[in-house]
N, C-alpha and C. Protein backbone atom coordinates (compact mmCIF):
# COMPACT_ATOMS: atom_id res chain seq x y z
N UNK A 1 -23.61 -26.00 -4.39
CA UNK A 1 -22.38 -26.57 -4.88
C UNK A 1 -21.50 -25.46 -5.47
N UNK A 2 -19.96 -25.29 -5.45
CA UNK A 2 -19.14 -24.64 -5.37
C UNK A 2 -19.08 -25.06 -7.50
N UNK A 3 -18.29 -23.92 -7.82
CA UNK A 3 -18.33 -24.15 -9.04
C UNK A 3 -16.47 -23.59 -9.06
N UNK A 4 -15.79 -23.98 -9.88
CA UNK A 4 -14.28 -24.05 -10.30
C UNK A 4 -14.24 -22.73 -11.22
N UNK A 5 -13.72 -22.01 -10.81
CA UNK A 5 -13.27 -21.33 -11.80
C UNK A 5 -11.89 -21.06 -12.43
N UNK A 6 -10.88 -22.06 -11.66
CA UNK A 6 -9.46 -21.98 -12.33
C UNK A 6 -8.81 -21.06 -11.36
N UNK A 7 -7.29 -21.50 -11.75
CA UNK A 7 -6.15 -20.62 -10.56
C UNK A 7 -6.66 -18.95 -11.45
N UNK A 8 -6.61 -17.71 -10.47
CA UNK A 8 -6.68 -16.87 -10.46
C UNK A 8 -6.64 -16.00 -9.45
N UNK A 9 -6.38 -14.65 -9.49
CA UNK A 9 -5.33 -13.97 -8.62
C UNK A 9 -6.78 -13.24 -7.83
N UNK A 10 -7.71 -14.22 -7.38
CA UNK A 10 -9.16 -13.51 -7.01
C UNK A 10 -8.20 -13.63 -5.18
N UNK A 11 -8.40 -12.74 -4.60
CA UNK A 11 -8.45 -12.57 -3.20
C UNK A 11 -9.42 -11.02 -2.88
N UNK A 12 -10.46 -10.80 -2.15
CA UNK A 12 -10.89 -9.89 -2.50
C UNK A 12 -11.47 -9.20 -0.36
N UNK A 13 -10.92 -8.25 -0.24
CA UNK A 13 -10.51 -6.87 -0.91
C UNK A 13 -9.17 -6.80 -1.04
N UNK A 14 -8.42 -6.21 -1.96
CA UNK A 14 -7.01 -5.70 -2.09
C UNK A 14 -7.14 -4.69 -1.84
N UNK A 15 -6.33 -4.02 -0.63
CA UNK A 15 -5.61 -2.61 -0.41
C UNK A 15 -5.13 -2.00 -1.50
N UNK A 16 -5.61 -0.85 -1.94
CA UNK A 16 -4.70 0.06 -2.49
C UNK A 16 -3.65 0.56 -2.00
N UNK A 17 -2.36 0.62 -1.86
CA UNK A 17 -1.08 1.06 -1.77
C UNK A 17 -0.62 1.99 -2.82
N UNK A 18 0.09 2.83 -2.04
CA UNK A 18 0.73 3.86 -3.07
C UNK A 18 2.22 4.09 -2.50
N UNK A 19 2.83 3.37 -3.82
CA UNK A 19 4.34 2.79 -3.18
C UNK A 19 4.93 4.04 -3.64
N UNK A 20 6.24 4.53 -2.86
CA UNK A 20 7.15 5.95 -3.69
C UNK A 20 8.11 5.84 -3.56
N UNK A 21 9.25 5.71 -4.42
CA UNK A 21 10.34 5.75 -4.52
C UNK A 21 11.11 6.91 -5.28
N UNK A 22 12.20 6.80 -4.98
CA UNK A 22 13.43 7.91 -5.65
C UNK A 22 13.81 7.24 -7.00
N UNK A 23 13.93 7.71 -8.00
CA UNK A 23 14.98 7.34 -8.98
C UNK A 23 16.26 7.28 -8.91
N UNK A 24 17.24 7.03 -9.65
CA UNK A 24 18.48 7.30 -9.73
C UNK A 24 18.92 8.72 -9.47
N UNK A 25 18.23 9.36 -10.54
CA UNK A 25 18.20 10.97 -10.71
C UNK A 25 18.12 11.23 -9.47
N UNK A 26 16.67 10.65 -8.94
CA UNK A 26 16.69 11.71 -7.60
C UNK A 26 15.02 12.09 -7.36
N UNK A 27 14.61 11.86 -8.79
CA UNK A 27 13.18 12.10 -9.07
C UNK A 27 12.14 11.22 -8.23
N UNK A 28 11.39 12.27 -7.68
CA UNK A 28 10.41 11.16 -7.06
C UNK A 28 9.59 10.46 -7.80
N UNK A 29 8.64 9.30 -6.98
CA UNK A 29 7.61 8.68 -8.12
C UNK A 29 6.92 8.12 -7.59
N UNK A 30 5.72 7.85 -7.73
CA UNK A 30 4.19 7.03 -6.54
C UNK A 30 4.19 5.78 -8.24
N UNK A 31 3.25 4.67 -7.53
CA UNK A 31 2.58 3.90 -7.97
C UNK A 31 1.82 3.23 -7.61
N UNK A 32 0.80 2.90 -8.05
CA UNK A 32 -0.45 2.49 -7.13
C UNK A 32 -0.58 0.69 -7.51
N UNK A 33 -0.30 0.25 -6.26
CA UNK A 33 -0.14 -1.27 -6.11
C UNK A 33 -1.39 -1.57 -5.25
N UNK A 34 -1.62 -3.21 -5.64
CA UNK A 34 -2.90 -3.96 -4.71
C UNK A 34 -2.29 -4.93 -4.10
N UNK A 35 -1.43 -5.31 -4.38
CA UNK A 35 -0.80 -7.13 -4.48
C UNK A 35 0.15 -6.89 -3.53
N UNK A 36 -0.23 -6.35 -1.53
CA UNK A 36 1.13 -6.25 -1.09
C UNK A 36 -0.01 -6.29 0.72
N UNK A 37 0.82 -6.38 1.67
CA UNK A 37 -0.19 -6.19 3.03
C UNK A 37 1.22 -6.33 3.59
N UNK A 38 1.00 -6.65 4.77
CA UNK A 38 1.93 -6.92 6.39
C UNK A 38 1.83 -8.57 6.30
N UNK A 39 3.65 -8.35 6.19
CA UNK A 39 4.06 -9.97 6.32
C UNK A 39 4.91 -10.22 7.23
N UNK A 40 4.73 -9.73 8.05
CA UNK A 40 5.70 -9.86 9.62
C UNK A 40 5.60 -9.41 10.75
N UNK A 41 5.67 -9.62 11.88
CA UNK A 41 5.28 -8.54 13.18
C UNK A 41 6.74 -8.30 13.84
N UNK A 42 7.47 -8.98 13.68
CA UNK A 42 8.70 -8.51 14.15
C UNK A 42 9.76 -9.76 13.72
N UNK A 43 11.10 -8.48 12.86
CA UNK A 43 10.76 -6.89 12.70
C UNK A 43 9.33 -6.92 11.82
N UNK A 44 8.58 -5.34 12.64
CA UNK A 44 7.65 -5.31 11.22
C UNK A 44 7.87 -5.09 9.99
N UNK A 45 6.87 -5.55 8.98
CA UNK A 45 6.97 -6.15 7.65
C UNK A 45 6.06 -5.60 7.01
N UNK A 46 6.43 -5.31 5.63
CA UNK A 46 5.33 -5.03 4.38
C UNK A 46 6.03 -5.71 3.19
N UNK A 47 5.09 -6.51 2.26
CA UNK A 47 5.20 -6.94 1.28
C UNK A 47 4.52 -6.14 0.17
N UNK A 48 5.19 -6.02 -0.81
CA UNK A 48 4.66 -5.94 -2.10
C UNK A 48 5.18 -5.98 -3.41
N UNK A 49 4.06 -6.27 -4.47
CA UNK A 49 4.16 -7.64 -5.53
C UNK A 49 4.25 -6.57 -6.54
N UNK A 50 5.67 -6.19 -7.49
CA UNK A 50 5.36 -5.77 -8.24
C UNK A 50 6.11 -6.26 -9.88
N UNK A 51 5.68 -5.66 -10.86
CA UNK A 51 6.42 -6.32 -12.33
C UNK A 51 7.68 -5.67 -12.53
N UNK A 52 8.35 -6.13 -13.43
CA UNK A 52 9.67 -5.76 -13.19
C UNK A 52 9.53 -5.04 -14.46
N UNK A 53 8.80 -4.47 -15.13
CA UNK A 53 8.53 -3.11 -16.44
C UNK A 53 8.17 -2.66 -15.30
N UNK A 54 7.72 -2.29 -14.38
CA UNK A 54 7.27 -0.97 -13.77
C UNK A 54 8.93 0.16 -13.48
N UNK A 55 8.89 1.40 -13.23
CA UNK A 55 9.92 2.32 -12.68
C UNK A 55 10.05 1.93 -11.43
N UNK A 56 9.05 2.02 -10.45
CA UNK A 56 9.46 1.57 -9.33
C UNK A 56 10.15 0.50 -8.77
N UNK A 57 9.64 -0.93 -9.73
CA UNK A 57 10.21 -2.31 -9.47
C UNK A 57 12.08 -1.42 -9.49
N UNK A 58 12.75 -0.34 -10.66
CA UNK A 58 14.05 -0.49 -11.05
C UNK A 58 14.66 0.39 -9.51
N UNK A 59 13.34 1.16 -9.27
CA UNK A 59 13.59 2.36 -8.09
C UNK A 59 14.17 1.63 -6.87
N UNK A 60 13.15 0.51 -6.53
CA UNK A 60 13.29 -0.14 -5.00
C UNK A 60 14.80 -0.81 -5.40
N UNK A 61 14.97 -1.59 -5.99
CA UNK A 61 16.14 -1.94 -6.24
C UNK A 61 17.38 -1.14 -6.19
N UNK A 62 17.32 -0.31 -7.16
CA UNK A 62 18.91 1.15 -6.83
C UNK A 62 18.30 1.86 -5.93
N UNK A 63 17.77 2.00 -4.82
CA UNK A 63 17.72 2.51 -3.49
C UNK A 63 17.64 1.94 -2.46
N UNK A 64 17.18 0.77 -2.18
CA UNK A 64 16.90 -0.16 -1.30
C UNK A 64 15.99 0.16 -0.31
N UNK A 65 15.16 1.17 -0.53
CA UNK A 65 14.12 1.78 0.02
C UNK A 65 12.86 2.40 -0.79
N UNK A 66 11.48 2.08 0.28
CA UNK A 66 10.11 2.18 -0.76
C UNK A 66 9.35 3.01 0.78
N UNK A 67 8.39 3.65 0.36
CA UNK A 67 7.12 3.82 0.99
C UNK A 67 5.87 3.42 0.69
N UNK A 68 4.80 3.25 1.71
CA UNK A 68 3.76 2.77 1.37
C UNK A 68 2.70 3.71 2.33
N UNK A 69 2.54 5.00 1.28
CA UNK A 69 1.53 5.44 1.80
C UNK A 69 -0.63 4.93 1.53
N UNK A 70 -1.04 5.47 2.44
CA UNK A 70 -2.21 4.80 2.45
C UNK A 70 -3.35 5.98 1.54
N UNK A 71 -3.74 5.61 0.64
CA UNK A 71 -4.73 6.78 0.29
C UNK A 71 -6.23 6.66 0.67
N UNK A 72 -6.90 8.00 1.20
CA UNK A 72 -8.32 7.70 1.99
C UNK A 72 -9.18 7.93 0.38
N UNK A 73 -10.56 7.70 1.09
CA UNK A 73 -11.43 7.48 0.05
C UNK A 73 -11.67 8.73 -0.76
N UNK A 74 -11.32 9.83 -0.29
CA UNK A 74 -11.85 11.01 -0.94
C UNK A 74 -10.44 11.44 -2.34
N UNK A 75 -9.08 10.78 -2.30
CA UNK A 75 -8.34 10.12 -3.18
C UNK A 75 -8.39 9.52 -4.11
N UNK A 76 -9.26 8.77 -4.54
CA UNK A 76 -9.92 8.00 -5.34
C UNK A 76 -8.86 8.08 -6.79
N UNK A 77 -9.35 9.11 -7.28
CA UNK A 77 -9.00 9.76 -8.60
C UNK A 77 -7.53 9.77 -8.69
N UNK A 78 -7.05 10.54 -7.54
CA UNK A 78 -5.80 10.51 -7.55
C UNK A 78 -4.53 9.47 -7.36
N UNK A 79 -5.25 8.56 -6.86
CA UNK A 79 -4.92 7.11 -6.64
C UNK A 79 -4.62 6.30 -7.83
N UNK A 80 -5.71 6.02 -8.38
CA UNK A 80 -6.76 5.67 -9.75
C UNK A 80 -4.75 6.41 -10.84
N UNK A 81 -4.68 7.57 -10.79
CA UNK A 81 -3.98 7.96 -11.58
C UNK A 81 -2.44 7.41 -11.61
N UNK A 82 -2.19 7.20 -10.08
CA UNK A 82 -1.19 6.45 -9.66
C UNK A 82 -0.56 5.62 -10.58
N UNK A 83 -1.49 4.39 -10.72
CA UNK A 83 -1.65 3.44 -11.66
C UNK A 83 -1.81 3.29 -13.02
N UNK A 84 -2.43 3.87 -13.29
CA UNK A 84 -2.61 4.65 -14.89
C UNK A 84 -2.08 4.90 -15.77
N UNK A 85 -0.61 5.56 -15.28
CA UNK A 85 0.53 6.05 -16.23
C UNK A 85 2.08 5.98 -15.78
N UNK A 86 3.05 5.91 -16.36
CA UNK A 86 4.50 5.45 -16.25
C UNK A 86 4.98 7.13 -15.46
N UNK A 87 5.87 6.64 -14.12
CA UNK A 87 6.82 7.45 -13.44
C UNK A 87 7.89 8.14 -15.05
N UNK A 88 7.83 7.23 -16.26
CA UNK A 88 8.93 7.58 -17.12
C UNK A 88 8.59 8.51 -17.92
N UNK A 89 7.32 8.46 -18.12
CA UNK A 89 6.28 9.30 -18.78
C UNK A 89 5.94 11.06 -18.35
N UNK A 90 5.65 10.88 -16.83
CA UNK A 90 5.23 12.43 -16.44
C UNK A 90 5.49 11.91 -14.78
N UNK A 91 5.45 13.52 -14.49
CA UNK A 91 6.03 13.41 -12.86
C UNK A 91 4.64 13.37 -12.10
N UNK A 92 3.91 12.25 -11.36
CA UNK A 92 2.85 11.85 -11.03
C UNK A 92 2.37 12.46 -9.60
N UNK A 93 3.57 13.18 -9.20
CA UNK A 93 3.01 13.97 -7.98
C UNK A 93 2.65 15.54 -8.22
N UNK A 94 3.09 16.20 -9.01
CA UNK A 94 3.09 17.31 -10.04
C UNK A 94 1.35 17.57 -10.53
N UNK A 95 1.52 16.38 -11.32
CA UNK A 95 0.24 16.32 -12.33
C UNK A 95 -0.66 15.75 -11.66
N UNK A 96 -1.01 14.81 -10.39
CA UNK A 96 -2.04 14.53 -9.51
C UNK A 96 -2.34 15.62 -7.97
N UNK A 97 -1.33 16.30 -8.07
CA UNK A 97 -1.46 17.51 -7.11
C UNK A 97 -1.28 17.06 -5.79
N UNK A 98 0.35 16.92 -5.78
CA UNK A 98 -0.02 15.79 -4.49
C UNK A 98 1.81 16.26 -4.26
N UNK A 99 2.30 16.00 -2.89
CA UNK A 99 3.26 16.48 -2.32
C UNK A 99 4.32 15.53 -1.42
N UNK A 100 5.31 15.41 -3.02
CA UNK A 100 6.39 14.56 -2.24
C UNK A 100 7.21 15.01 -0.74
N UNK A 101 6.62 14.19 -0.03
CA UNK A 101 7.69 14.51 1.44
C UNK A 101 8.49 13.21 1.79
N UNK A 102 10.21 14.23 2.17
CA UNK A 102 11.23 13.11 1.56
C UNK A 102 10.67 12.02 3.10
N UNK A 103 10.61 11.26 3.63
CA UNK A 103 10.81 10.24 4.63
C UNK A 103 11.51 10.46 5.43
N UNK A 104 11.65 10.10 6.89
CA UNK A 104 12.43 10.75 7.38
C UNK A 104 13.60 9.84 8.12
N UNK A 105 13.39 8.22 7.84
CA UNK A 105 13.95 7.27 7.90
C UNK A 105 14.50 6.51 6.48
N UNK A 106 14.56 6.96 5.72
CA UNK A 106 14.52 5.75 4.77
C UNK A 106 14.62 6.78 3.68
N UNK A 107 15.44 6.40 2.25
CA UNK A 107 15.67 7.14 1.27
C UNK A 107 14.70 6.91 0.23
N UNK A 108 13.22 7.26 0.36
CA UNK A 108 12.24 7.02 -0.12
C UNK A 108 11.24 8.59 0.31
N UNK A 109 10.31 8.67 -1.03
CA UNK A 109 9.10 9.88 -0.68
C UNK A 109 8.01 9.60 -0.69
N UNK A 110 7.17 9.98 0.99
CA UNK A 110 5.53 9.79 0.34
C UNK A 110 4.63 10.75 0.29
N UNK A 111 3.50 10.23 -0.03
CA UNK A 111 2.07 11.38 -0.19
C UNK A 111 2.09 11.82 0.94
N UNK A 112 2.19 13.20 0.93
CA UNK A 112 1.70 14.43 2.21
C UNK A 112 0.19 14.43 2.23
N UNK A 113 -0.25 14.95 1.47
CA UNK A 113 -1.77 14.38 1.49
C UNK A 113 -2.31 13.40 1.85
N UNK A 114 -2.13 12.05 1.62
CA UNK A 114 -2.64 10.92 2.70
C UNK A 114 -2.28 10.69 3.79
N UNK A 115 -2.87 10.55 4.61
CA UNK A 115 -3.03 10.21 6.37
C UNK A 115 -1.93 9.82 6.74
N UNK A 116 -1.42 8.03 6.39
CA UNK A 116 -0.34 7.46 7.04
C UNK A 116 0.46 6.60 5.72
N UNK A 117 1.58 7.19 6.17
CA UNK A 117 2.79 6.26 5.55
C UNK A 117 3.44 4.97 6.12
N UNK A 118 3.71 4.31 5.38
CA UNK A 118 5.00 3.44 6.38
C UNK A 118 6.36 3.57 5.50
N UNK A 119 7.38 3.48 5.95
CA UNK A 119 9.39 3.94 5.55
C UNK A 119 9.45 2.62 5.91
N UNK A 120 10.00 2.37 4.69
CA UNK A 120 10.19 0.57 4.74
C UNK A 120 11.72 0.59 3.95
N UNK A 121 13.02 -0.29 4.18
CA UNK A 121 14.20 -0.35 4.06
C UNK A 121 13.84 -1.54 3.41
N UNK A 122 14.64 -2.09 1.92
CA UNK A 122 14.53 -3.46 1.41
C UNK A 122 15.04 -4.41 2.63
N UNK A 123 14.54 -5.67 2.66
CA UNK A 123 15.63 -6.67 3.35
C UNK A 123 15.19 -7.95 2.55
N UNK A 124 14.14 -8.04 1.65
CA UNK A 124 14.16 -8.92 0.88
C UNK A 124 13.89 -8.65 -0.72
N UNK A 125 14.06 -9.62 -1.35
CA UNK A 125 13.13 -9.37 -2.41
C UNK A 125 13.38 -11.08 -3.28
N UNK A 126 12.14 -11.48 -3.94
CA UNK A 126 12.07 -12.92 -4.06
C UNK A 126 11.22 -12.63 -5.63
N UNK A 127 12.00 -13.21 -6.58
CA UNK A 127 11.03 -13.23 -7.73
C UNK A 127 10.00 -14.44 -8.28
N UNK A 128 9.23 -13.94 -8.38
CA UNK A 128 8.18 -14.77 -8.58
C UNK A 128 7.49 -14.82 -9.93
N UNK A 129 7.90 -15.43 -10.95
CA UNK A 129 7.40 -15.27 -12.37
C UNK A 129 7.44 -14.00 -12.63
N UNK A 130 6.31 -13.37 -12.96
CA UNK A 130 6.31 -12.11 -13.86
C UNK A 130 6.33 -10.40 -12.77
N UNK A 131 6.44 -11.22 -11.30
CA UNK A 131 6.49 -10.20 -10.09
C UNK A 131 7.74 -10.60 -9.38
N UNK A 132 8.07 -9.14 -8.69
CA UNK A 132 8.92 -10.04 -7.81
C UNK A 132 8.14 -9.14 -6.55
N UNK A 133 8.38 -9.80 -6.06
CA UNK A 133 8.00 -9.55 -4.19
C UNK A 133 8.91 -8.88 -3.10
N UNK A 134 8.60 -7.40 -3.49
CA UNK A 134 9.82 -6.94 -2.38
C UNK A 134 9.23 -6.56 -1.10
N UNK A 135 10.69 -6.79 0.13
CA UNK A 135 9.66 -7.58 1.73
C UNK A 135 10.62 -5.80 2.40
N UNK A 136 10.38 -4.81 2.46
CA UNK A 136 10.43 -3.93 3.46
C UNK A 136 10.23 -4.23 4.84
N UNK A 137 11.40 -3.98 5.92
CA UNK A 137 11.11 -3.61 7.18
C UNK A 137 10.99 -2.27 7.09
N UNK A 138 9.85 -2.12 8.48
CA UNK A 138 9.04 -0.85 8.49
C UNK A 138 9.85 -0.15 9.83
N UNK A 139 10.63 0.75 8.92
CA UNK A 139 11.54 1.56 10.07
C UNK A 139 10.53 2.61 10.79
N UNK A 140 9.35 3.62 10.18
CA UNK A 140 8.73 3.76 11.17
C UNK A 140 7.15 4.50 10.43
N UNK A 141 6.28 4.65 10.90
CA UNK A 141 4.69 4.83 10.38
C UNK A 141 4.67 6.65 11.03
N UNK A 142 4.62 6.95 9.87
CA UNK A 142 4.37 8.94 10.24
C UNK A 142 2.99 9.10 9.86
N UNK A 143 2.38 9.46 10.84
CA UNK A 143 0.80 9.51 10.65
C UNK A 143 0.00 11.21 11.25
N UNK A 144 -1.02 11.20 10.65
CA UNK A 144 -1.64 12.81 10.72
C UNK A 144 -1.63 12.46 12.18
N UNK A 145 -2.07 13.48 13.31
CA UNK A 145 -2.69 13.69 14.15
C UNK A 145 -4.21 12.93 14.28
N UNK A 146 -4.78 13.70 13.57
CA UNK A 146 -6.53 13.61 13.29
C UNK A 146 -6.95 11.89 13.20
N UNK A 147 -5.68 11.50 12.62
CA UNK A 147 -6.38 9.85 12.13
C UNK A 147 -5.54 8.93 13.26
N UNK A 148 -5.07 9.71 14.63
CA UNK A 148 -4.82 7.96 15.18
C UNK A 148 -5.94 7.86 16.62
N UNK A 149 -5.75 6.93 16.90
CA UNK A 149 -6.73 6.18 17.74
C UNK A 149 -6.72 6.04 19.11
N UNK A 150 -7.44 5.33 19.87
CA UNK A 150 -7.07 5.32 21.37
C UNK A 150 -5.60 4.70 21.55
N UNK A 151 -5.01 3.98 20.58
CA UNK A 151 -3.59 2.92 20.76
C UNK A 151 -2.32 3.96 20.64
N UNK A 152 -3.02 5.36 19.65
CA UNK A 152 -1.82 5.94 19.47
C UNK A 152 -1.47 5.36 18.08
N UNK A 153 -2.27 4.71 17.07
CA UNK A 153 -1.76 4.30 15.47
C UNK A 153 -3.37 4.62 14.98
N UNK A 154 -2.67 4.45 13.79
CA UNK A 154 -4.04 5.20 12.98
C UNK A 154 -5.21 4.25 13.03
N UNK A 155 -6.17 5.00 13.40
CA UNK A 155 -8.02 4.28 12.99
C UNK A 155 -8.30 4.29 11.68
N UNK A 156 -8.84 3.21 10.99
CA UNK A 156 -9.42 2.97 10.09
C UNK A 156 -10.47 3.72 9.71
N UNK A 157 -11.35 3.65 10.55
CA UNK A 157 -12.53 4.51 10.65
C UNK A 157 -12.33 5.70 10.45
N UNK A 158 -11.20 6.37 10.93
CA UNK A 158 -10.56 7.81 10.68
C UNK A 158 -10.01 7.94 9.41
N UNK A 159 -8.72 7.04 9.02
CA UNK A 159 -8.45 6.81 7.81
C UNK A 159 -9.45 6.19 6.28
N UNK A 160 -10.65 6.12 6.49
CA UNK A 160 -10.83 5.71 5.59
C UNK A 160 -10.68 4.91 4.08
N UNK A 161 -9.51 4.22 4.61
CA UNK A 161 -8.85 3.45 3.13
C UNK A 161 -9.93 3.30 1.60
N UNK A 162 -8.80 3.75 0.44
CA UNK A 162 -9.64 2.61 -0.53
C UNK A 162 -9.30 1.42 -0.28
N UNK A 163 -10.60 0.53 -0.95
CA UNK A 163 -9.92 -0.82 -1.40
C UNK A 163 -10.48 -0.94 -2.95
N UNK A 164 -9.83 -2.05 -3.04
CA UNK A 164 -9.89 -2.45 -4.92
C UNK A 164 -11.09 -3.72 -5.10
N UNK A 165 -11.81 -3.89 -5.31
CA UNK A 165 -12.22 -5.01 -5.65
C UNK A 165 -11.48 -6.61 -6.41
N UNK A 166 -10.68 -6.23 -7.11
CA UNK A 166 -9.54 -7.59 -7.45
C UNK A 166 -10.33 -8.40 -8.23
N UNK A 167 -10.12 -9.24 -8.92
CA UNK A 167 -10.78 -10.84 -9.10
C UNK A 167 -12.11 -10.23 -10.34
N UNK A 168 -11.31 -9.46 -11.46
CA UNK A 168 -12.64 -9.29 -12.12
C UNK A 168 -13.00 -8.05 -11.94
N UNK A 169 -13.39 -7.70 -10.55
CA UNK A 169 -14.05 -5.98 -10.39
C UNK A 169 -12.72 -5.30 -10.27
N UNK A 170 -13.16 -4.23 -11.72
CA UNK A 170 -12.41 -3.05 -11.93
C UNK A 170 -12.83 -1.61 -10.82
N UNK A 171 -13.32 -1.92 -9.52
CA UNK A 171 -14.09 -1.16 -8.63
C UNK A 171 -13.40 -0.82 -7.66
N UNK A 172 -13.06 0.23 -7.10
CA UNK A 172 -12.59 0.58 -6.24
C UNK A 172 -13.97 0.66 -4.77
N UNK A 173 -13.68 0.53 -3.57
CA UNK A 173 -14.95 0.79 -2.60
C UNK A 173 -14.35 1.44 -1.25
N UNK A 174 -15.24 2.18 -0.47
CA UNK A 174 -15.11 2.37 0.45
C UNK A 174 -15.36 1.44 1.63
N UNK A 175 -15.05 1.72 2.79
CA UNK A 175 -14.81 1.01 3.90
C UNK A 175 -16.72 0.54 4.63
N UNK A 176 -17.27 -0.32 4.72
CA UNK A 176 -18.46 -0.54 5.52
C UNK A 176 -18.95 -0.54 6.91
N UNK A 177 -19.41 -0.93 7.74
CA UNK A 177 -19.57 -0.66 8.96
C UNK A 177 -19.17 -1.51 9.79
N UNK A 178 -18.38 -1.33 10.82
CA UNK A 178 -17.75 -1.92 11.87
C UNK A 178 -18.80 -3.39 12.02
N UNK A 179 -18.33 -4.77 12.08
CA UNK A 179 -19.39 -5.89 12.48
C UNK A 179 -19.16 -6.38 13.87
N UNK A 180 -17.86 -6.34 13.91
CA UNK A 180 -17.42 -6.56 15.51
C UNK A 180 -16.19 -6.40 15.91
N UNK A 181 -15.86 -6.58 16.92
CA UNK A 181 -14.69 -6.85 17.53
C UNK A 181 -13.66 -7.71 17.16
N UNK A 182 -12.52 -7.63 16.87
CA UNK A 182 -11.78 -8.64 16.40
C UNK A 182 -11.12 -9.63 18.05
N UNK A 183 -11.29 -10.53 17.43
CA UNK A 183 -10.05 -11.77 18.71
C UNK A 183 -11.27 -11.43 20.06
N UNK A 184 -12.67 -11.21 19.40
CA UNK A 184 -13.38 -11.51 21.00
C UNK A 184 -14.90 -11.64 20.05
N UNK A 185 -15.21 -11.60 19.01
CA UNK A 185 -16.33 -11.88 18.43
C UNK A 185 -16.55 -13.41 18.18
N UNK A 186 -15.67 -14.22 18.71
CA UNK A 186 -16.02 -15.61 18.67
C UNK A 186 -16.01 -16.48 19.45
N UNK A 187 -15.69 -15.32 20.37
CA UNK A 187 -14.63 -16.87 21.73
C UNK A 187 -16.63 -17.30 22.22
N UNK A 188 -17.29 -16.92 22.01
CA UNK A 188 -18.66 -17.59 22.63
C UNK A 188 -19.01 -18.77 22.41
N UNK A 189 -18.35 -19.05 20.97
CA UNK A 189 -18.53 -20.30 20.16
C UNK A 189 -17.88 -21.45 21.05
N UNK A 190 -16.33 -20.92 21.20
CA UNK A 190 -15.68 -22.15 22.06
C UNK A 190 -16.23 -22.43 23.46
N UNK A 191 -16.89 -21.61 23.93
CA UNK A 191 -17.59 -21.97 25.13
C UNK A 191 -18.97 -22.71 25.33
N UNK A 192 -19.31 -22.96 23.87
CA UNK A 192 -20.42 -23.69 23.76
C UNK A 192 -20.61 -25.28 23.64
């Protein structure tokens, strides 16, 4: 028997995201978000959920442009730091050792160090109580060499993502072992 535990923001795994925006100034700035994925296939789409005290929430807004680079597991720390402390506070690419590169679509900067970015242009944004939800189209995905795949976009397996645990776990984890095939690990069922 299932036991209730009340509305709560448990969905589990959350992506780590590391959103970057420009300031007014001009100043770059990362922040490390969970609360965001792909909400569209065309145009493609990225969502993400952020508070409106954050710098970035004021960034995406006076620019109308965000990135969402991906950080691999060996990142951790530097990720971890993302989140940790205010863009208003200290310059987070500086002090995590990490290398704003401006975008090359979109008036937004991401991690040179992580694998793959996506350049996302505002076209929405929807507030939602204490978040608001800004909806980027993904003008285009700049990715290493090393990490893409037979499709020509990045492998997972190559990229190594963190994820967050969410819902309680303060845990960050790495990626586990392939179980199957997606959109062909079930069709056996309907044939039965």
């Amino acid at each position: 028997m299932k036991k209730s535990v009340g509305p709560n923001t448990v969905l589990q795994p959350h992506p780590v995201l590391i959103v970057g925006t420009y300031g007014a100034d001009g100043k770059a700035n990362i922040m490390a978000a969970s609360w965001g994925g792909i909400c569209c296939s065309k145009p493609p789409c990225v969502a993400v959920s952020l508070r409106e005290a954050t710098l970035t929430h004021s960034n995406i807004r006076t620019r109308k442009a965000f990135t969402v680079s991906i950080p691999p597991e060996k990142y951790v720390k530097e990720a971890d730091f993302a989140g940790v402390v205010s863009g208003r506070d200290v310059d987070k690419f500086a002090k995590a050792g990490l290398t704003a590169v401006k975008a090359g679509s979109v008036d937004a900067p991401y991690v040179g160090e992580f694998p793959f970015a996506l350049e996302c242009r505002l076209i929405h944004e929807h507030v939602l109580g204490l978040h608001t939800l800004f909806v980027g189209e993904i003008m285009d995905v700049v990715a290493d060499e090393e990490v893409l795949g037979e499709h020509g976009l990045p492998d997972i397996e190559k990229v190594r993502p963190l994820i967050w645990g969410g819902g309680g776990s303060s845990n960050y984890y790495g990626l586990g072992a392939r179980l199957a095939r997606a959109f062909s690990a079930g069709r056996d069922i309907g044939e039965k």
